[in-house]
N, C-alpha and C. Protein backbone atom coordinates (compact mmCIF):
# COMPACT_ATOMS: atom_id res chain seq x y z
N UNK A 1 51.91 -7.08 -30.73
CA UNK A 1 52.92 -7.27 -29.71
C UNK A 1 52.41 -8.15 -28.57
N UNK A 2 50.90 -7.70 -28.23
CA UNK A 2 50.75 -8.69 -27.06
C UNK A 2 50.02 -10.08 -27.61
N UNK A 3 50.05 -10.73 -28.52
CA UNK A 3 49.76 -11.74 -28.54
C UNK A 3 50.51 -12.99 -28.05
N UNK A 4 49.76 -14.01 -27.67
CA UNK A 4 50.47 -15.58 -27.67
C UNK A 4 49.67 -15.58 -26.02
N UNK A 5 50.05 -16.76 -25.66
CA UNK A 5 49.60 -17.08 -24.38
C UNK A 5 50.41 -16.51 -22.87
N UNK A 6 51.73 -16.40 -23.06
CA UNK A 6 52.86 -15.65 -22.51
C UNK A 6 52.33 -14.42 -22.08
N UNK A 7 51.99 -13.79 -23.31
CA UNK A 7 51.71 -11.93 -22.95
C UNK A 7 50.38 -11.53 -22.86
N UNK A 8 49.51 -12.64 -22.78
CA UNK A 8 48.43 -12.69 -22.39
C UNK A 8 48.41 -12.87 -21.13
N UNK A 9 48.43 -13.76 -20.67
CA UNK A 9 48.70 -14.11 -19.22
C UNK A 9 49.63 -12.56 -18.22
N UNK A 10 50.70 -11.86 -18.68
CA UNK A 10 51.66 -10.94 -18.60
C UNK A 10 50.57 -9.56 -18.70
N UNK A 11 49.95 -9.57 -19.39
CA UNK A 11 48.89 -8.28 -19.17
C UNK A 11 47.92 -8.75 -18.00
N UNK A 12 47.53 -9.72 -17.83
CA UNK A 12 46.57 -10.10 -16.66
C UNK A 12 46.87 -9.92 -15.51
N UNK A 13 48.73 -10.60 -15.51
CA UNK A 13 49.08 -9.96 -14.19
C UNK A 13 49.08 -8.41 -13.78
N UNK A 14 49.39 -7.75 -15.17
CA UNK A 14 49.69 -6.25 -14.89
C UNK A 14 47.78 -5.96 -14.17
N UNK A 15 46.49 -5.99 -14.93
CA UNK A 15 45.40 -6.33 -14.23
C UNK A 15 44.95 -6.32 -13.09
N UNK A 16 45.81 -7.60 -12.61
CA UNK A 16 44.95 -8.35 -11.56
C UNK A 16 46.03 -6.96 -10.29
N UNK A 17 47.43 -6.72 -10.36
CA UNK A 17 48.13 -6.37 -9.78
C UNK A 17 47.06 -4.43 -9.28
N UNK A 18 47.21 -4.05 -10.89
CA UNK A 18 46.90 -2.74 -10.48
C UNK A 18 45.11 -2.62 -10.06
N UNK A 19 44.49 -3.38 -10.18
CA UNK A 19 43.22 -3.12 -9.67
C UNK A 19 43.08 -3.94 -8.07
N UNK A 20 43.80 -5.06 -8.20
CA UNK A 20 43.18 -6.28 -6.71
C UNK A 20 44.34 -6.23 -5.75
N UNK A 21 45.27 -5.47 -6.29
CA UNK A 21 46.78 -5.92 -5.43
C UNK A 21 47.02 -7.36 -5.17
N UNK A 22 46.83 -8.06 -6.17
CA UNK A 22 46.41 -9.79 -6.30
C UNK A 22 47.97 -10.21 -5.94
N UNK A 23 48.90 -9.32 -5.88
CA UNK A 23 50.24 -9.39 -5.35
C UNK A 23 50.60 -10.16 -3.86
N UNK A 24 49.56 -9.10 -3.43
CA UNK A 24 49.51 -9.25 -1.97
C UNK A 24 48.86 -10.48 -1.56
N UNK A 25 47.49 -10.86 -1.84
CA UNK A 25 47.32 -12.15 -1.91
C UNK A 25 48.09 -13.55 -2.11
N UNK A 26 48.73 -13.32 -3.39
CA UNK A 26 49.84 -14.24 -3.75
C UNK A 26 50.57 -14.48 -2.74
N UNK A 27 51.70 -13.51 -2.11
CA UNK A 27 52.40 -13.57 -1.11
C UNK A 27 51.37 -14.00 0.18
N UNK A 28 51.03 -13.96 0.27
CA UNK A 28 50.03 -14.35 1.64
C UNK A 28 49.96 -15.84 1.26
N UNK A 29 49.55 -16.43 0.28
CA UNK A 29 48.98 -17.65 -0.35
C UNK A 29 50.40 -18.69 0.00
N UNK A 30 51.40 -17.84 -0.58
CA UNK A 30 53.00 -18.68 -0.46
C UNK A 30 53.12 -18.73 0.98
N UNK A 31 53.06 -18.14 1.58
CA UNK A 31 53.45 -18.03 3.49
C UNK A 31 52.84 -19.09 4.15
N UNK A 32 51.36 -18.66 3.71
CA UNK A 32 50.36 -19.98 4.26
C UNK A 32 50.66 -21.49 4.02
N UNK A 33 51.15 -21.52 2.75
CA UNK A 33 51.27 -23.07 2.66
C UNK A 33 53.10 -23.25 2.63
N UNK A 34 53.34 -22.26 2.59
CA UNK A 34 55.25 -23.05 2.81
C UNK A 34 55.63 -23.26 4.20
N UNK A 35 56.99 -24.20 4.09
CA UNK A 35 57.69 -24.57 5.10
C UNK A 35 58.64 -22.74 5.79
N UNK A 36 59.40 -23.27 6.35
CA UNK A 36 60.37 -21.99 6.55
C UNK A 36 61.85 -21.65 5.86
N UNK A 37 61.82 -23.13 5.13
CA UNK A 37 62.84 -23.32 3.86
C UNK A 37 62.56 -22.53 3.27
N UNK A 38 61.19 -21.98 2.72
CA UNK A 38 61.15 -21.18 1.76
C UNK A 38 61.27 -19.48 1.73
N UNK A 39 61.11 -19.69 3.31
CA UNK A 39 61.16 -17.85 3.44
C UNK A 39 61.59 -17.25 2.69
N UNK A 40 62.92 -17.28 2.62
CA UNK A 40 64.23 -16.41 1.25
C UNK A 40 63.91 -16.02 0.47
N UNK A 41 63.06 -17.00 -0.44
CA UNK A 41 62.59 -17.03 -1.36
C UNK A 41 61.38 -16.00 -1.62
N UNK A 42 60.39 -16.44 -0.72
CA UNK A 42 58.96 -15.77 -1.03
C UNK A 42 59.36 -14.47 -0.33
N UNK A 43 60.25 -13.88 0.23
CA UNK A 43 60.92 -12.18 1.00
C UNK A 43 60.91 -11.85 -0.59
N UNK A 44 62.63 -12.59 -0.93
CA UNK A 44 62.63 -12.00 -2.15
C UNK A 44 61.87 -11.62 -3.10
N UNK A 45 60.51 -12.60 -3.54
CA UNK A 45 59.62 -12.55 -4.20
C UNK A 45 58.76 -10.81 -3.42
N UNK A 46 58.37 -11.10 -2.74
CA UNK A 46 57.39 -9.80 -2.17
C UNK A 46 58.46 -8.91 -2.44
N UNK A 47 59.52 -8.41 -2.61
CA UNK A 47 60.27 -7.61 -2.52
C UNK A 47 60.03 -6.90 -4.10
N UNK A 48 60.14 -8.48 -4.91
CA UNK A 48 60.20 -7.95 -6.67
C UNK A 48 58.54 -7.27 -6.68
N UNK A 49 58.09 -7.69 -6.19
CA UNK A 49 56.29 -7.65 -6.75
C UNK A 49 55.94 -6.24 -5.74
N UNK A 50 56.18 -5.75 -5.04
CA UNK A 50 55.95 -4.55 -4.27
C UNK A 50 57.03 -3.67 -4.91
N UNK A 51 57.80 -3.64 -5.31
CA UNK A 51 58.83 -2.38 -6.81
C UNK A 51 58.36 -2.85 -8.16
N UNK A 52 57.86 -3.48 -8.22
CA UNK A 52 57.01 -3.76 -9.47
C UNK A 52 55.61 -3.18 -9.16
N UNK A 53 55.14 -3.36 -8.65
CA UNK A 53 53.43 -2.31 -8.13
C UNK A 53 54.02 -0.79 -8.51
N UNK A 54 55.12 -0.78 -7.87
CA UNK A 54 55.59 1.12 -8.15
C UNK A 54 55.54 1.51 -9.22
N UNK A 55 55.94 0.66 -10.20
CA UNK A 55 56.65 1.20 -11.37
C UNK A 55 55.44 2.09 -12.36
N UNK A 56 56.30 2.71 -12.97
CA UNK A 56 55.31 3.00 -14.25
C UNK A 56 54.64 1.94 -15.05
N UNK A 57 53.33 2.60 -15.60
CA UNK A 57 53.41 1.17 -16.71
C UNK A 57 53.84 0.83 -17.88
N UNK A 58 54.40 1.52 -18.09
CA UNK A 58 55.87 0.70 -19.57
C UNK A 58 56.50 0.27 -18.78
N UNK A 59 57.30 -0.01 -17.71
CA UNK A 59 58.29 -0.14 -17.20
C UNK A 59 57.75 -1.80 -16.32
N UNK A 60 56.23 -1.88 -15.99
CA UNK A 60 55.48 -2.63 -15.80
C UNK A 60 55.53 -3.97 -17.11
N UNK A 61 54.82 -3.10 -18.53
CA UNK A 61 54.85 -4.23 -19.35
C UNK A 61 56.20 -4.50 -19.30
N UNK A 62 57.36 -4.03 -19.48
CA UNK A 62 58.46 -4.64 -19.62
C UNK A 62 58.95 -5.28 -18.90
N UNK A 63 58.50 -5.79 -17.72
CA UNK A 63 59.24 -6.69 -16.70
C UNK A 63 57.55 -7.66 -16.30
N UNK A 64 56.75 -7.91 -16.74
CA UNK A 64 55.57 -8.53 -16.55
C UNK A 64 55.83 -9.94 -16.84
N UNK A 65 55.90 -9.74 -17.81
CA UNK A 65 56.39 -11.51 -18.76
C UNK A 65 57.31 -12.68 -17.82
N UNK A 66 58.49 -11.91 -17.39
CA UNK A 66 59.47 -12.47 -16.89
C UNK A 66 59.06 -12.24 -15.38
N UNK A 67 58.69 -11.51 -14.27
CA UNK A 67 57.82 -11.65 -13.64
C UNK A 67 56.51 -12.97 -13.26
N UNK A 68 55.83 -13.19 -13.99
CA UNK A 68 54.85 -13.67 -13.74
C UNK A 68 55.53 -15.00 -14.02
N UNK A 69 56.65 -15.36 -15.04
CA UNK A 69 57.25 -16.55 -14.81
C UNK A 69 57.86 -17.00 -13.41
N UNK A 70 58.68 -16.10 -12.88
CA UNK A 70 59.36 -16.27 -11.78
C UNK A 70 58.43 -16.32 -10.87
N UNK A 71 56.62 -16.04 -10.63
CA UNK A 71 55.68 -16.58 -9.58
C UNK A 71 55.35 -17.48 -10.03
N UNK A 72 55.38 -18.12 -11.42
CA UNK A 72 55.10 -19.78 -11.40
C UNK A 72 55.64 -20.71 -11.33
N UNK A 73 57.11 -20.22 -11.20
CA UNK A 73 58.09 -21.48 -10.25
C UNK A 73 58.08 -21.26 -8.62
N UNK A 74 58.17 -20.17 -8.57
CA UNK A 74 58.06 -20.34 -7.29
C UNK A 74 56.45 -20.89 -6.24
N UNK A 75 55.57 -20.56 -7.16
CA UNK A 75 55.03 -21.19 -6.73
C UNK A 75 54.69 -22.68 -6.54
N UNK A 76 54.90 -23.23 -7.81
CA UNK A 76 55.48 -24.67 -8.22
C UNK A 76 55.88 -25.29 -7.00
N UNK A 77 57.18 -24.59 -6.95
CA UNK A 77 57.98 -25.29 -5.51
C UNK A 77 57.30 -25.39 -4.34
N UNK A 78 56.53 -24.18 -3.93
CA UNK A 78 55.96 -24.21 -3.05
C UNK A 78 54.70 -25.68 -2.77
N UNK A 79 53.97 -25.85 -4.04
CA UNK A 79 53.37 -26.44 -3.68
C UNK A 79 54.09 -28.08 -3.71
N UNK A 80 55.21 -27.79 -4.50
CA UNK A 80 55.90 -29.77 -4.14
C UNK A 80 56.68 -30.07 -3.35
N UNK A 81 56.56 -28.74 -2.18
CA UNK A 81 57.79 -29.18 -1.31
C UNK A 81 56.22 -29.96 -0.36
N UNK A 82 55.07 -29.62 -0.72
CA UNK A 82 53.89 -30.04 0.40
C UNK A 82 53.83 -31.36 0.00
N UNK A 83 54.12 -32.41 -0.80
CA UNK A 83 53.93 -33.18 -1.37
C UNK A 83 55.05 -33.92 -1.04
């Protein structure tokens, strides 16, 4: 089930989340380098990723995948609005 690069990456976040709170970092990381265009965005984001820390972990793998996609666009943006 967890193979491919997708759900590899998707367990790492579950990882990095429940041992480093690497969550929290992230969000810190987006603040630091965005404009104030992006606020909305990175609220919303801290919002998904702090009820995602709560969850159980089945409930964790099942929203990880799609998760960790939605921090690599947003981060994306973040870094080409600097550009």
């Amino acid at each position: 089930m967890w193979e491919g690069t997708a759900n590899i990456l998707a367990l790492e976040l579950l990882r990095l989340i429940n041992k480093y709170e690497a969550h929290t970092l992230f969000i810190k990381m987006l603040r630091e380098k965005s404009t104030d265009g992006m606020e909305k965005r990175i609220d919303g984001m801290e919002d998904r990723l702090l009820r995602f820390a709560g969850l159980e972990e089945t409930e964790k793998e099942l929203e990880a995948k799609s998760l960790m996609k939605d921090m690599a666009i947003l981060f994306e943006d973040v870094i080409y609005e600097q550009l």
